[in-house]
N, C-alpha and C. Protein backbone atom coordinates (compact mmCIF):
# COMPACT_ATOMS: atom_id res chain seq x y z
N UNK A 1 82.10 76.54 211.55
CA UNK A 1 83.12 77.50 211.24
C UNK A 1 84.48 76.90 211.55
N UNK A 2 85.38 77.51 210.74
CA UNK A 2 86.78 76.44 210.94
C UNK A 2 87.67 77.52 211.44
N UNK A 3 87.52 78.29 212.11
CA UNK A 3 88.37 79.04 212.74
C UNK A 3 87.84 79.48 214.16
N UNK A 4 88.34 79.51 215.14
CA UNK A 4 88.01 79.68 216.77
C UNK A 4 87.49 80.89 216.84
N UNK A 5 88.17 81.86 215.63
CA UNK A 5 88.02 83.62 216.41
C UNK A 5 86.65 84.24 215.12
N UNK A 6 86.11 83.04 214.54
CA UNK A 6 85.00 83.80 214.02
C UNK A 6 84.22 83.13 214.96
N UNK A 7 83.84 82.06 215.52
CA UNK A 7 83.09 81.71 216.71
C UNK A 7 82.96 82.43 217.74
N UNK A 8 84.05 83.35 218.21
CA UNK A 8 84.19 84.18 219.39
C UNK A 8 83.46 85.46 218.86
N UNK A 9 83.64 85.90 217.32
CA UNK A 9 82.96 87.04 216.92
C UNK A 9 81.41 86.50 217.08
N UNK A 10 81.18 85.70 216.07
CA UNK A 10 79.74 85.29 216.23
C UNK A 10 78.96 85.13 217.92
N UNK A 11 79.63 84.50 218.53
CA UNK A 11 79.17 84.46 220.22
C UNK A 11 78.90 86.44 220.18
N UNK A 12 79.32 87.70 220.14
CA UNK A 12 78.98 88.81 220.52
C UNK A 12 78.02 89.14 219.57
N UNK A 13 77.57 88.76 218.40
CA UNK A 13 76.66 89.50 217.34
C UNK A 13 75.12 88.62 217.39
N UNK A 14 74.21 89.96 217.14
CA UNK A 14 72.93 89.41 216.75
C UNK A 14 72.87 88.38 215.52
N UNK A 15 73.75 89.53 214.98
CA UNK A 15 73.70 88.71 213.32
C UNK A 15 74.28 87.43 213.01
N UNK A 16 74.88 86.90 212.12
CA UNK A 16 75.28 86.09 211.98
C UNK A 16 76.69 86.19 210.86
N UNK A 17 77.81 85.10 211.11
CA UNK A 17 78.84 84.53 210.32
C UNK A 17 79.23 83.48 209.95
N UNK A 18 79.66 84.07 208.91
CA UNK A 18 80.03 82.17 207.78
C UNK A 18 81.42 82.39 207.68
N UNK A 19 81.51 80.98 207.14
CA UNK A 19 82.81 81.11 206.23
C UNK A 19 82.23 79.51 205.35
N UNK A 20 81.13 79.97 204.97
CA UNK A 20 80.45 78.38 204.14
C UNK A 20 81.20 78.58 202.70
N UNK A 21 81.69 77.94 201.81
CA UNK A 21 82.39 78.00 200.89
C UNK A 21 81.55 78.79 199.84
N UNK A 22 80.62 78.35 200.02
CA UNK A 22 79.54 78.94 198.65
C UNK A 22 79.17 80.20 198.67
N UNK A 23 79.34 80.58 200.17
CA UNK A 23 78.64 81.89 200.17
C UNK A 23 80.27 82.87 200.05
N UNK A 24 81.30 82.49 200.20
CA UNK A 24 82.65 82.99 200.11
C UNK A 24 82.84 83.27 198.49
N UNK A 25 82.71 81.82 197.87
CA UNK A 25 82.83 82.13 196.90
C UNK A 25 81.68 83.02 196.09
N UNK A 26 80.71 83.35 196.26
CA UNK A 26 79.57 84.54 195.85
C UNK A 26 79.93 85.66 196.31
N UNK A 27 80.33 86.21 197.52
CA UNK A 27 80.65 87.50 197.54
C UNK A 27 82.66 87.87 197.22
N UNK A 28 82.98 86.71 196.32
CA UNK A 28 84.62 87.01 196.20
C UNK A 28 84.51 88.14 194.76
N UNK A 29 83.19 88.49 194.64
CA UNK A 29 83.35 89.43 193.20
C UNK A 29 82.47 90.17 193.28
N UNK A 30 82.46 91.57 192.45
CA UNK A 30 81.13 92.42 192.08
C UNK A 30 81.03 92.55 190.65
N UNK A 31 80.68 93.54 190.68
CA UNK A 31 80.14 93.83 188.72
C UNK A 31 81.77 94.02 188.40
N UNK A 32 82.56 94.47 188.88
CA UNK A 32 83.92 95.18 188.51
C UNK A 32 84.69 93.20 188.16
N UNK A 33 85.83 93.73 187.27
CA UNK A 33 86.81 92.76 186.54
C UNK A 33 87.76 92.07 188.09
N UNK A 34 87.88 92.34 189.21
CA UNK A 34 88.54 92.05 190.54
C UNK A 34 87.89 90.79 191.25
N UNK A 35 88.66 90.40 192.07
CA UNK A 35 88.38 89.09 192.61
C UNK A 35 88.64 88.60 194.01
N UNK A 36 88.69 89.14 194.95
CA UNK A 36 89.17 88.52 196.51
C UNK A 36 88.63 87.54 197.09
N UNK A 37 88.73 86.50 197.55
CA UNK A 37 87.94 85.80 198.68
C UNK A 37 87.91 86.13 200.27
N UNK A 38 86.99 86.28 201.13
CA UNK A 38 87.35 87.29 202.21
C UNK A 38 87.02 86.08 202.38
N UNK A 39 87.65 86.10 203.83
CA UNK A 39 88.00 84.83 204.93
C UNK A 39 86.71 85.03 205.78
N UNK A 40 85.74 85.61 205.68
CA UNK A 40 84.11 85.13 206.38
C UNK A 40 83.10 86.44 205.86
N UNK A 41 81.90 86.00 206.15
CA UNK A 41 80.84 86.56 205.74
C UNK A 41 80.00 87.12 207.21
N UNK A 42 79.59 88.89 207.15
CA UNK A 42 79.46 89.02 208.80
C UNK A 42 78.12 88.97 207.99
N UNK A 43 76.37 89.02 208.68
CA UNK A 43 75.65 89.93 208.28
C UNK A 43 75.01 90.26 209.63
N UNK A 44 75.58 91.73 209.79
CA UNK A 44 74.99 92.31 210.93
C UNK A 44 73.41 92.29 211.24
N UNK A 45 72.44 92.51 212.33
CA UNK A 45 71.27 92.73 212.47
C UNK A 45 71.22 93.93 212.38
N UNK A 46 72.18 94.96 213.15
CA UNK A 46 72.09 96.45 213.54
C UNK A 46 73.32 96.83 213.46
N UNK A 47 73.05 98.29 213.41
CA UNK A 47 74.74 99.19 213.95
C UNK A 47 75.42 98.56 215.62
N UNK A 48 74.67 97.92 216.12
CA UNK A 48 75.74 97.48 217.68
C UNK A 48 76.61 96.42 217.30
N UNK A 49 76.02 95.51 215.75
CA UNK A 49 76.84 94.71 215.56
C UNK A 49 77.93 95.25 214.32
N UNK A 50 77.66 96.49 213.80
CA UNK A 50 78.51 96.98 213.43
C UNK A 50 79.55 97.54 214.22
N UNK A 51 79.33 98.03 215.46
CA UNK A 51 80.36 98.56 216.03
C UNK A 51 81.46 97.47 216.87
N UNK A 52 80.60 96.80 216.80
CA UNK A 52 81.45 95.41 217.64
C UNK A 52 82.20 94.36 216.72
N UNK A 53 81.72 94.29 215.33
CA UNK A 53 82.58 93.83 214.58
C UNK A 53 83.84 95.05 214.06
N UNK A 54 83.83 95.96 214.11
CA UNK A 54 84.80 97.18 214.24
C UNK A 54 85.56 96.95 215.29
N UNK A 55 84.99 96.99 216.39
CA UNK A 55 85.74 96.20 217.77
C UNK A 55 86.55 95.27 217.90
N UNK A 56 86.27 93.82 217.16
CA UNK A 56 86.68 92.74 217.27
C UNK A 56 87.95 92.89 215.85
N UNK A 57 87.75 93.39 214.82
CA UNK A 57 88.88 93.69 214.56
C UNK A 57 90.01 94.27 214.68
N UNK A 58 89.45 95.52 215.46
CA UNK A 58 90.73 96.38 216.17
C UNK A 58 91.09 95.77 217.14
N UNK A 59 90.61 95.01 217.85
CA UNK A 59 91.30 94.51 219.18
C UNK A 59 92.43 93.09 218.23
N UNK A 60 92.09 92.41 217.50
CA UNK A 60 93.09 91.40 216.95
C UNK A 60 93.98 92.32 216.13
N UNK A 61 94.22 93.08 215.50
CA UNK A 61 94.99 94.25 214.91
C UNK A 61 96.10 94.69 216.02
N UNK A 62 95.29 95.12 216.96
CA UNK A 62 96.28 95.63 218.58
C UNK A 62 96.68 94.03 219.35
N UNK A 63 96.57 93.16 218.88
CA UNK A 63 97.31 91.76 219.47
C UNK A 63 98.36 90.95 217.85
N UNK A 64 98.48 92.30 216.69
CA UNK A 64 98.97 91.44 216.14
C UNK A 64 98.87 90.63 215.18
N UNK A 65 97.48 90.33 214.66
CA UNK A 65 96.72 89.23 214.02
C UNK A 65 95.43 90.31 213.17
N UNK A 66 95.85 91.24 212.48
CA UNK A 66 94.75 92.27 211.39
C UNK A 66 93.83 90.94 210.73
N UNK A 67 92.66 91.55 211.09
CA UNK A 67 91.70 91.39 209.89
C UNK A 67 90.65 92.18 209.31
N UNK A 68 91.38 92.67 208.12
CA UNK A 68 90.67 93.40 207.55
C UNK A 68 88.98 93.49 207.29
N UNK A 69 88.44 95.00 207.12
CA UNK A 69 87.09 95.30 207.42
C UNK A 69 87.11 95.48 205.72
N UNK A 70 85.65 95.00 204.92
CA UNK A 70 85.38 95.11 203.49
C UNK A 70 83.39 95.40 203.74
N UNK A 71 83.57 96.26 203.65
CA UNK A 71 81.52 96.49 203.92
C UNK A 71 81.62 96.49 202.02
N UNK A 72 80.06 96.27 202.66
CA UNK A 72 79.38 95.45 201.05
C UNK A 72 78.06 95.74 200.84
N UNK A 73 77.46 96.33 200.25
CA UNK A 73 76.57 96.99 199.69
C UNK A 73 76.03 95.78 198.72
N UNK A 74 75.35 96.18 197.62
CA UNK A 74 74.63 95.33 196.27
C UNK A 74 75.40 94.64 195.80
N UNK A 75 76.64 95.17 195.88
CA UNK A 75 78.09 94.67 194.75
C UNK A 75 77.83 94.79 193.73
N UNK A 76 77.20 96.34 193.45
CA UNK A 76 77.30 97.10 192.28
C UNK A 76 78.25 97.80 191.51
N UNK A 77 79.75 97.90 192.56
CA UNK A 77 80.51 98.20 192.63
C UNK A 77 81.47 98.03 191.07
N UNK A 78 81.68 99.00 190.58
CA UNK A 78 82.39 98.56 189.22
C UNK A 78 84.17 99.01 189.48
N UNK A 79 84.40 99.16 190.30
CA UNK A 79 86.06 99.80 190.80
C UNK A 79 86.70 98.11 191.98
N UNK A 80 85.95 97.68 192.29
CA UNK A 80 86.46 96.45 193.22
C UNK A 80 85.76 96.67 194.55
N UNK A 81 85.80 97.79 194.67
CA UNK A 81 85.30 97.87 196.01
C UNK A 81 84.81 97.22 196.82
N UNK A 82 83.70 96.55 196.73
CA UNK A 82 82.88 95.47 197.37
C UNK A 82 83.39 94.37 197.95
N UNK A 83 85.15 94.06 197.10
CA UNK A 83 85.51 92.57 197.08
C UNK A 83 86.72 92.45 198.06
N UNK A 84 87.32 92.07 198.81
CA UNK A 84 88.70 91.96 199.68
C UNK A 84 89.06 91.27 200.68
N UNK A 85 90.28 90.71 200.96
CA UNK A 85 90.32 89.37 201.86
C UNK A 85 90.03 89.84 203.40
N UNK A 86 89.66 89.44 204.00
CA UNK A 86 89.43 89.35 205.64
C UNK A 86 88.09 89.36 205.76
N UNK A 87 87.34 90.59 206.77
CA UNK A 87 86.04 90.27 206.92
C UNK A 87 85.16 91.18 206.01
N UNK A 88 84.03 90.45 205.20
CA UNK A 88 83.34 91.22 204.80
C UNK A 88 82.09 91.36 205.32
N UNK A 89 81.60 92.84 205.10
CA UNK A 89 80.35 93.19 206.06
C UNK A 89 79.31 93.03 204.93
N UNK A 90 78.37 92.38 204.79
CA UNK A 90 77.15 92.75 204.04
C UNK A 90 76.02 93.18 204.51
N UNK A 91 75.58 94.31 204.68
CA UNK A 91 74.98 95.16 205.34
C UNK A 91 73.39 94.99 204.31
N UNK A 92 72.97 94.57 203.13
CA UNK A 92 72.15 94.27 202.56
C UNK A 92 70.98 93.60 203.20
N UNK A 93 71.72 92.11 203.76
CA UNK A 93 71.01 91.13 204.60
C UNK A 93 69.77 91.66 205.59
N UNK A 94 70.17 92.37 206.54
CA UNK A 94 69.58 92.83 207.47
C UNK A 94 69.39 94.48 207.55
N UNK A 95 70.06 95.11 206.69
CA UNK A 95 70.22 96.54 207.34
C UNK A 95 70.36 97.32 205.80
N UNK A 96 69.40 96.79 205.08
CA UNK A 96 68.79 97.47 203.72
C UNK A 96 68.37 98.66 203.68
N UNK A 97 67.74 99.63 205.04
CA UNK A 97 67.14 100.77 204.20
C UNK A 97 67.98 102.01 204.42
């Protein structure tokens, strides 16, 4: 990972984070005509790592340094929804039903 503060996220989560190019560039789109590249890929195990990646963004937000929250479903999404720069959650991976 090429940034210090997704290492510090990853150190608190079951799950796991990227910022591998390939997988950035696969979730920078859904079915919809829109396009973002989000600056990492979370995929939670559970809701504790949902709440703690909620955490870890609000606490850099309250120091100054936002990074945006993008949860991600199928990326069936035909409005953009799915797609946006900072962190995206793909909740698919691990936390499908």
């Amino acid at each position: 990972m090429k940034h210090a503060y997704l290492k510090e996220l990853q150190s608190r989560l079951l799950g796991s984070v990227t910022d591998d190019p390939n997988a950035l560039e696969h979730f920078s789109t859904d079915q919809s005509i829109f396009q973002a590249t989000p600056s990492a890929i979370v995929y939670p195990q559970n809701t504790a790592d949902v709440r703690k990646t909620v955490q870890f963004s609000a606490e850099r937000a309250a120091s100054g340094r936002p990074l945006p929250l993008v949860p991600r479903g199928r990326g069936s999404d035909q409005g953009g929804g799915a797609v946006g720069e900072g962190l995206q959650i793909v909740f698919p991976a691990h936390m499908g039903k």
